[in-house]
PDB file of N, CA and C in Angstrom:
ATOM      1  N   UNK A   1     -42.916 186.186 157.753  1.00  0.00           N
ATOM      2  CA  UNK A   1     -43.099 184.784 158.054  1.00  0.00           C
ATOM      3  C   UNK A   1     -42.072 183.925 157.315  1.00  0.00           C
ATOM      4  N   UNK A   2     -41.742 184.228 156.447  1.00  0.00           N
ATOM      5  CA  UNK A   2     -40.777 183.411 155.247  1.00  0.00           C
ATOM      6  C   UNK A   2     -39.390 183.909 155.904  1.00  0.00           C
ATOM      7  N   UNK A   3     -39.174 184.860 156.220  1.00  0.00           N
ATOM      8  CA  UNK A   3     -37.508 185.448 156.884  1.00  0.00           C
ATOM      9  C   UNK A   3     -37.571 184.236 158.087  1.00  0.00           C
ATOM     10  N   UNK A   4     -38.747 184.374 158.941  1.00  0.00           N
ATOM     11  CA  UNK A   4     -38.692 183.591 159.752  1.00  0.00           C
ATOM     12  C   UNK A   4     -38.538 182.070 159.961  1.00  0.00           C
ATOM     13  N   UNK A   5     -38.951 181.424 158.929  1.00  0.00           N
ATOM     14  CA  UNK A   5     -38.854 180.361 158.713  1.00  0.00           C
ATOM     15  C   UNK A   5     -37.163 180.022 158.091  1.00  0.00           C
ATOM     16  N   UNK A   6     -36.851 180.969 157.089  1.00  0.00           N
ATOM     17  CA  UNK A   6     -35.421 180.407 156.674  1.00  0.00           C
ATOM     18  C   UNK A   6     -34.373 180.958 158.225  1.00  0.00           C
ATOM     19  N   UNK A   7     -35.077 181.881 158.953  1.00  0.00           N
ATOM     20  CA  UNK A   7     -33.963 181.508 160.241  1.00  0.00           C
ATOM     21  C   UNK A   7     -33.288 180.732 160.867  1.00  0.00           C
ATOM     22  N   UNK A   8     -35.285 179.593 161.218  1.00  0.00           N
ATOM     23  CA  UNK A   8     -34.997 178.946 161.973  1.00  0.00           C
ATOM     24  C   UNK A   8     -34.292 177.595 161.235  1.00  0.00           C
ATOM     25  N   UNK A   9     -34.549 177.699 159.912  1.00  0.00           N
ATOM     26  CA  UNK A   9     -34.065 176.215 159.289  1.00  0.00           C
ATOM     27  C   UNK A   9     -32.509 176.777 159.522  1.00  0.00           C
ATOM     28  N   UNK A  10     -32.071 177.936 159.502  1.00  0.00           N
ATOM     29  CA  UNK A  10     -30.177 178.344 159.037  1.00  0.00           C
ATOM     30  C   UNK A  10     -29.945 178.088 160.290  1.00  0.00           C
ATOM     31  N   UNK A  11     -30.669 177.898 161.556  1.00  0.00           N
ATOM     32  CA  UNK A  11     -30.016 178.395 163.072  1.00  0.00           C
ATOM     33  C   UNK A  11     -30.357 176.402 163.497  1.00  0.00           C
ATOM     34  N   UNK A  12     -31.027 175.902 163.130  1.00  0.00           N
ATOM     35  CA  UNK A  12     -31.604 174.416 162.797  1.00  0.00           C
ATOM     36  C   UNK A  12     -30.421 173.455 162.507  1.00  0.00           C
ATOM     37  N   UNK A  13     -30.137 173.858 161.096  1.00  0.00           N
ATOM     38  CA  UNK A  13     -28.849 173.386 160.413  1.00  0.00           C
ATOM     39  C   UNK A  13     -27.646 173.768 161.718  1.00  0.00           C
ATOM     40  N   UNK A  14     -27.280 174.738 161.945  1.00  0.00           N
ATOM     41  CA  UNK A  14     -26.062 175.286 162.557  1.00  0.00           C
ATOM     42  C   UNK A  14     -25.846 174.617 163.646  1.00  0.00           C
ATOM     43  N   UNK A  15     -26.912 174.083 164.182  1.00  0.00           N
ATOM     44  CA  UNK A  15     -26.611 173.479 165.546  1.00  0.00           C
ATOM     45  C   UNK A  15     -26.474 172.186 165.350  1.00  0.00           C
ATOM     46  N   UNK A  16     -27.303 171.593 164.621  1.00  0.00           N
ATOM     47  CA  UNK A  16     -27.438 169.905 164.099  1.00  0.00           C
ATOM     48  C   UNK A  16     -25.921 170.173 163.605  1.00  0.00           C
ATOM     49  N   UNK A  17     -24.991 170.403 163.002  1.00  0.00           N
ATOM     50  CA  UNK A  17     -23.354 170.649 162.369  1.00  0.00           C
ATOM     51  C   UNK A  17     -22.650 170.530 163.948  1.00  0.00           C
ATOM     52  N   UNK A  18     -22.985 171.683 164.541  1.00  0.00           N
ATOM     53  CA  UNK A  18     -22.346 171.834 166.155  1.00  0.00           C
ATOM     54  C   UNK A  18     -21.780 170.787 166.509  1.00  0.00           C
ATOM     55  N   UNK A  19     -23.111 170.525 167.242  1.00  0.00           N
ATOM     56  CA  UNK A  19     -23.817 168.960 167.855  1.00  0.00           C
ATOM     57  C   UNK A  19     -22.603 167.499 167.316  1.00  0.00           C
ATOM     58  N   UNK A  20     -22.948 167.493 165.689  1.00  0.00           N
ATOM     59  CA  UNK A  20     -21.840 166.518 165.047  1.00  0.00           C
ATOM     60  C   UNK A  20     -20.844 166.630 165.394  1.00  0.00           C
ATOM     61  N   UNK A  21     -20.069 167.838 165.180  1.00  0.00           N
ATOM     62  CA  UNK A  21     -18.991 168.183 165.168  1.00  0.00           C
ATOM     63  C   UNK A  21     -18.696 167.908 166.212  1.00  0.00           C
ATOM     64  N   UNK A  22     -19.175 168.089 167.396  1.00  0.00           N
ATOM     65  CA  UNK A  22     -18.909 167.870 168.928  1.00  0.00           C
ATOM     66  C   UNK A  22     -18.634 166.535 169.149  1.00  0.00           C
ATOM     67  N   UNK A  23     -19.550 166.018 168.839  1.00  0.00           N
ATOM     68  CA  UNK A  23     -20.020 164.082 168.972  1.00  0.00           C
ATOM     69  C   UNK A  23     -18.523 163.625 168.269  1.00  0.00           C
ATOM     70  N   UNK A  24     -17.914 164.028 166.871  1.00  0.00           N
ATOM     71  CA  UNK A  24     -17.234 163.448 166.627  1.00  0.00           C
ATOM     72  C   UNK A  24     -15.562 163.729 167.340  1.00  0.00           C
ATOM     73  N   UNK A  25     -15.584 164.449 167.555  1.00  0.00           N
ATOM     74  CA  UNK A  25     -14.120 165.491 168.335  1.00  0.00           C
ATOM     75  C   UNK A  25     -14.301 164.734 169.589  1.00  0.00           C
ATOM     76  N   UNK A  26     -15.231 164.478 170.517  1.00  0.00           N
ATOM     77  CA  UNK A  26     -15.168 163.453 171.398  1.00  0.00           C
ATOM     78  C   UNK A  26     -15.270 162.004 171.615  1.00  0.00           C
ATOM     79  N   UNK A  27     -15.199 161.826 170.033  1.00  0.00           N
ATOM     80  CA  UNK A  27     -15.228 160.176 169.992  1.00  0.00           C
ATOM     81  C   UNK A  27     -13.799 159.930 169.966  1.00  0.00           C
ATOM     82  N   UNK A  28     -13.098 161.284 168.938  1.00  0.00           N
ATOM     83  CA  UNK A  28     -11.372 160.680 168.380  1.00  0.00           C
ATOM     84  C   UNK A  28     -11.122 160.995 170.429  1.00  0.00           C
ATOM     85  N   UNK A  29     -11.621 161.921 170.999  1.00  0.00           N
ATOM     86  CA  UNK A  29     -10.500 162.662 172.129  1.00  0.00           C
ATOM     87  C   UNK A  29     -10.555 161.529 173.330  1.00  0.00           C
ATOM     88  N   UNK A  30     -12.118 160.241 173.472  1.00  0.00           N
ATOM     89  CA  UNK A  30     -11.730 159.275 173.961  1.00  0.00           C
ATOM     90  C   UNK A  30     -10.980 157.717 173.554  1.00  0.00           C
ATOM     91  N   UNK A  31     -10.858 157.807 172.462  1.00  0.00           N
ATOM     92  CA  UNK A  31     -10.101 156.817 171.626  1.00  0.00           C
ATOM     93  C   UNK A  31      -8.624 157.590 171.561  1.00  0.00           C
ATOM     94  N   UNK A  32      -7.399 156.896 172.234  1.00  0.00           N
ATOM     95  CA  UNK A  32      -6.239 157.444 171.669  1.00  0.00           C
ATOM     96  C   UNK A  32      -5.613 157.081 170.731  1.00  0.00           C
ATOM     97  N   UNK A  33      -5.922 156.037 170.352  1.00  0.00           N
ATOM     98  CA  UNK A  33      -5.677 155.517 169.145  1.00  0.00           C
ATOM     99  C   UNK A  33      -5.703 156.303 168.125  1.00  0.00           C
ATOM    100  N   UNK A  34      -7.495 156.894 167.710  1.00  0.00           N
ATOM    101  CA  UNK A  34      -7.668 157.837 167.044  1.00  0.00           C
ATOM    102  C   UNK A  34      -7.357 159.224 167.163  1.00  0.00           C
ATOM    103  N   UNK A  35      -6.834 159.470 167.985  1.00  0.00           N
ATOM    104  CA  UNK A  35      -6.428 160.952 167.957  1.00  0.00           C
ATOM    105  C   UNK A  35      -5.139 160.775 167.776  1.00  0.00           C
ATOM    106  N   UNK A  36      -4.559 159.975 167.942  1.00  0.00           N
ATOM    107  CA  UNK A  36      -2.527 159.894 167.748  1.00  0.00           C
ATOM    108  C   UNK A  36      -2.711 159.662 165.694  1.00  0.00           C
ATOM    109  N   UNK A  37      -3.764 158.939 165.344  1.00  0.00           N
ATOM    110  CA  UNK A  37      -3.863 159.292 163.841  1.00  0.00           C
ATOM    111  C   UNK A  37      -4.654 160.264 163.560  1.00  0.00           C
ATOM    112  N   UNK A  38      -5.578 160.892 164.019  1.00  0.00           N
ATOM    113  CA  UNK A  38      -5.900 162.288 163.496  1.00  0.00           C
ATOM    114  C   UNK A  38      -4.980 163.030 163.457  1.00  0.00           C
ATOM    115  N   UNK A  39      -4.095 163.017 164.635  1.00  0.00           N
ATOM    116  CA  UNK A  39      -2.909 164.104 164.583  1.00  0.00           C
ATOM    117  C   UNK A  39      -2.239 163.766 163.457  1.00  0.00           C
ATOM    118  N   UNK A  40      -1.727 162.387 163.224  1.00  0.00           N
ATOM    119  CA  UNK A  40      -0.693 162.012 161.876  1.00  0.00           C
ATOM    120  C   UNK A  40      -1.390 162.841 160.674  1.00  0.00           C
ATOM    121  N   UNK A  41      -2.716 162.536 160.123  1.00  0.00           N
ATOM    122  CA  UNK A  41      -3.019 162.849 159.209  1.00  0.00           C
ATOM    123  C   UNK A  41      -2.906 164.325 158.784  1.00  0.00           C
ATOM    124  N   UNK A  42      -3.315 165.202 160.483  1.00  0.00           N
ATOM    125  CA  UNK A  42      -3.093 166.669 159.973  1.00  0.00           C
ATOM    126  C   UNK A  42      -1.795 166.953 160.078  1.00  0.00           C
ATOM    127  N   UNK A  43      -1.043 166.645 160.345  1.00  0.00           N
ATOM    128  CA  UNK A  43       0.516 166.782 160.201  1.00  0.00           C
ATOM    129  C   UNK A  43       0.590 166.675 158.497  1.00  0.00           C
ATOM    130  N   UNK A  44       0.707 165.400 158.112  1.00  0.00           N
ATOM    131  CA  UNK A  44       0.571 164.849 156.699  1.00  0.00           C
ATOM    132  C   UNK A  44      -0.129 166.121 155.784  1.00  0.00           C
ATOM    133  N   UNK A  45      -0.923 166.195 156.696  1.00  0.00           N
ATOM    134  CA  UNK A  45      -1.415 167.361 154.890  1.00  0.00           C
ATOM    135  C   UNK A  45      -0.811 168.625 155.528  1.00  0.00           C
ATOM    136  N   UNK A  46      -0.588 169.232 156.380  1.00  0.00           N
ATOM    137  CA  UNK A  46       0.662 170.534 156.712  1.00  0.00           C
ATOM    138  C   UNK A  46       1.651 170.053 156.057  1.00  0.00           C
ATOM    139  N   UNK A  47       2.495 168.894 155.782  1.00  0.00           N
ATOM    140  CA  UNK A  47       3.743 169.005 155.266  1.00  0.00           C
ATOM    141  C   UNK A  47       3.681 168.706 153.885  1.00  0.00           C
ATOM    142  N   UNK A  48       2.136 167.990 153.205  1.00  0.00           N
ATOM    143  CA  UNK A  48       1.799 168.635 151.691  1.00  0.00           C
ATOM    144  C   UNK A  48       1.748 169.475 151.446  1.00  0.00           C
ATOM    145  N   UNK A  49       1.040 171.175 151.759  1.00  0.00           N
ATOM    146  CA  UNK A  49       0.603 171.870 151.297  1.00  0.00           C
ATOM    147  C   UNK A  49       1.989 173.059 151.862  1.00  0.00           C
ATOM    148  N   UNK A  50       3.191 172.855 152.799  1.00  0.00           N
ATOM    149  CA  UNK A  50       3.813 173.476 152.763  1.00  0.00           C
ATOM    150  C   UNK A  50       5.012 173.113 151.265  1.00  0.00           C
ATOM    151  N   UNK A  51       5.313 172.227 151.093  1.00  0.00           N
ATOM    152  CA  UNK A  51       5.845 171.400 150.045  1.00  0.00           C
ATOM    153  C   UNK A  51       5.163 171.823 148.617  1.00  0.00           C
ATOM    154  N   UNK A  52       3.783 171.463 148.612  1.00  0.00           N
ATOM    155  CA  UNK A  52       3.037 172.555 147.286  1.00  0.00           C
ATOM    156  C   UNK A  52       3.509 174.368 147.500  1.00  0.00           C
ATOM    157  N   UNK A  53       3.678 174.692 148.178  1.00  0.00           N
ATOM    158  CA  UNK A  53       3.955 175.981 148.569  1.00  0.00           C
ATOM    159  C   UNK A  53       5.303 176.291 148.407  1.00  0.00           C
ATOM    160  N   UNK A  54       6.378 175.747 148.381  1.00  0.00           N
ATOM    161  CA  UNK A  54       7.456 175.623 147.898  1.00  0.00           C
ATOM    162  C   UNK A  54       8.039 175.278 146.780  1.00  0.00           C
ATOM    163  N   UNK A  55       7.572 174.096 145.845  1.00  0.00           N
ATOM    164  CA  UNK A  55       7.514 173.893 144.529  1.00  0.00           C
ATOM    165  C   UNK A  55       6.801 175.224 144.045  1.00  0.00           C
ATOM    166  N   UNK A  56       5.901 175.763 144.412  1.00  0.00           N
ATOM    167  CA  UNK A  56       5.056 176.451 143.575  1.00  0.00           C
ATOM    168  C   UNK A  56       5.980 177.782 143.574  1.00  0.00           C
ATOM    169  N   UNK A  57       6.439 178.089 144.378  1.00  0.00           N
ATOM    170  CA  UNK A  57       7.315 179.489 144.713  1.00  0.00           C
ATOM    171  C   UNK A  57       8.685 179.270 143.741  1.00  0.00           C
ATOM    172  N   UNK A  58       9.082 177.739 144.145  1.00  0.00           N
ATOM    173  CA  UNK A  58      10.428 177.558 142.866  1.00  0.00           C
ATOM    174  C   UNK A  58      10.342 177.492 141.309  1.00  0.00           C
ATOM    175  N   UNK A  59       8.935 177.232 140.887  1.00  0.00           N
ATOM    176  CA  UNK A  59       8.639 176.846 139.901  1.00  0.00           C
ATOM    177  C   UNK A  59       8.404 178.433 139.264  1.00  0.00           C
ATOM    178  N   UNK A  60       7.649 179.370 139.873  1.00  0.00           N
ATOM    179  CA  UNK A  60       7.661 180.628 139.563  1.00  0.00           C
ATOM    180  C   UNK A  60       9.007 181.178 139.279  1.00  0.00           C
ATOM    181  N   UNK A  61      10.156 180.589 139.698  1.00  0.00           N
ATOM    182  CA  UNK A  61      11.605 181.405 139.617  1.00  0.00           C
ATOM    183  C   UNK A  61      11.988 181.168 138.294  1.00  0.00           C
ATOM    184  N   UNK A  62      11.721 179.623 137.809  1.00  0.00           N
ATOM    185  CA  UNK A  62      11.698 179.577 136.936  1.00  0.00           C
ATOM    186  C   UNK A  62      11.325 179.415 135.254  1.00  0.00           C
ATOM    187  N   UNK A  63      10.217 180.209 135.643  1.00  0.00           N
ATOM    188  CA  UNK A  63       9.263 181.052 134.595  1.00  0.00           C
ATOM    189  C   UNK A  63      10.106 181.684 133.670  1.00  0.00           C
ATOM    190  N   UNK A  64      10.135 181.286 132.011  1.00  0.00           N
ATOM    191  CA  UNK A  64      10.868 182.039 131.528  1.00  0.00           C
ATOM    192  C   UNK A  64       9.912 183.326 130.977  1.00  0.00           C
ATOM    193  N   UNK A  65       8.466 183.112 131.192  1.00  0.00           N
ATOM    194  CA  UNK A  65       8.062 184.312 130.394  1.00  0.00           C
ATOM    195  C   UNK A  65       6.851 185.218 131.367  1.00  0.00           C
ATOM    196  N   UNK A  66       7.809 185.591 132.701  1.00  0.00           N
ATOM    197  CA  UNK A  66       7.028 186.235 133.723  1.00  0.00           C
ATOM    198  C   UNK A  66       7.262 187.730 133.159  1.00  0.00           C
ATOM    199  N   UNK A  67       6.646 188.234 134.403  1.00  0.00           N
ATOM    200  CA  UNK A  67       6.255 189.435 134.122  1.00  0.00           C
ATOM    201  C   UNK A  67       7.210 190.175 134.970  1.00  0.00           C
ATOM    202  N   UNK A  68       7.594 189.404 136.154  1.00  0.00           N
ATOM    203  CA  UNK A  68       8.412 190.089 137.298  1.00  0.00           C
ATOM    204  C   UNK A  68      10.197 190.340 137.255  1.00  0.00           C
TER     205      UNK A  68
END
C-alpha cells in the first residue's frame, strides 16, 4: 500500500512537470518575440560555457605543478 501510494505521488508529480513544461514551450512557441529571446539566451550560455571550457583547458597548460 505505501509502494503504492509513493507511485502514484512520483507518476502525479511527473505529469503535473510535463503538463508545465508543455504550457510553457507553447506560450514562448506562440509569442515570437519570446522565442527569438529564448533562442538569444540559449545561444548566450553555449558561448559561456564553451569559453569556460577553453580558459579552463588553457589554464591547465599552464599549471606549473601538474602531474601531466
Amino acid at each position: 500500500m505505501k509502494e503504492a501510494g509513493l507511485y502514484l505521488i512520483i507518476a502525479g508529480v511527473a505529469l503535473f512537470i510535463i503538463v508545465f513544461i508543455g504550457k510553457i514551450i507553447s506560450f514562448i512557441a506562440n509569442n515570437p518575440m519570446l522565442g527569438i529571446a529564448t533562442l538569444a539566451i540559449i545561444a548566450g550560455v553555449f558561448l559561456l560555457l564553451l569559453n569556460m571550457i577553453k580558459e579552463n583547458k588553457e589554464a591547465k597548460k599552464d599549471e606549473p605543478f601538474s602531474r601531466d
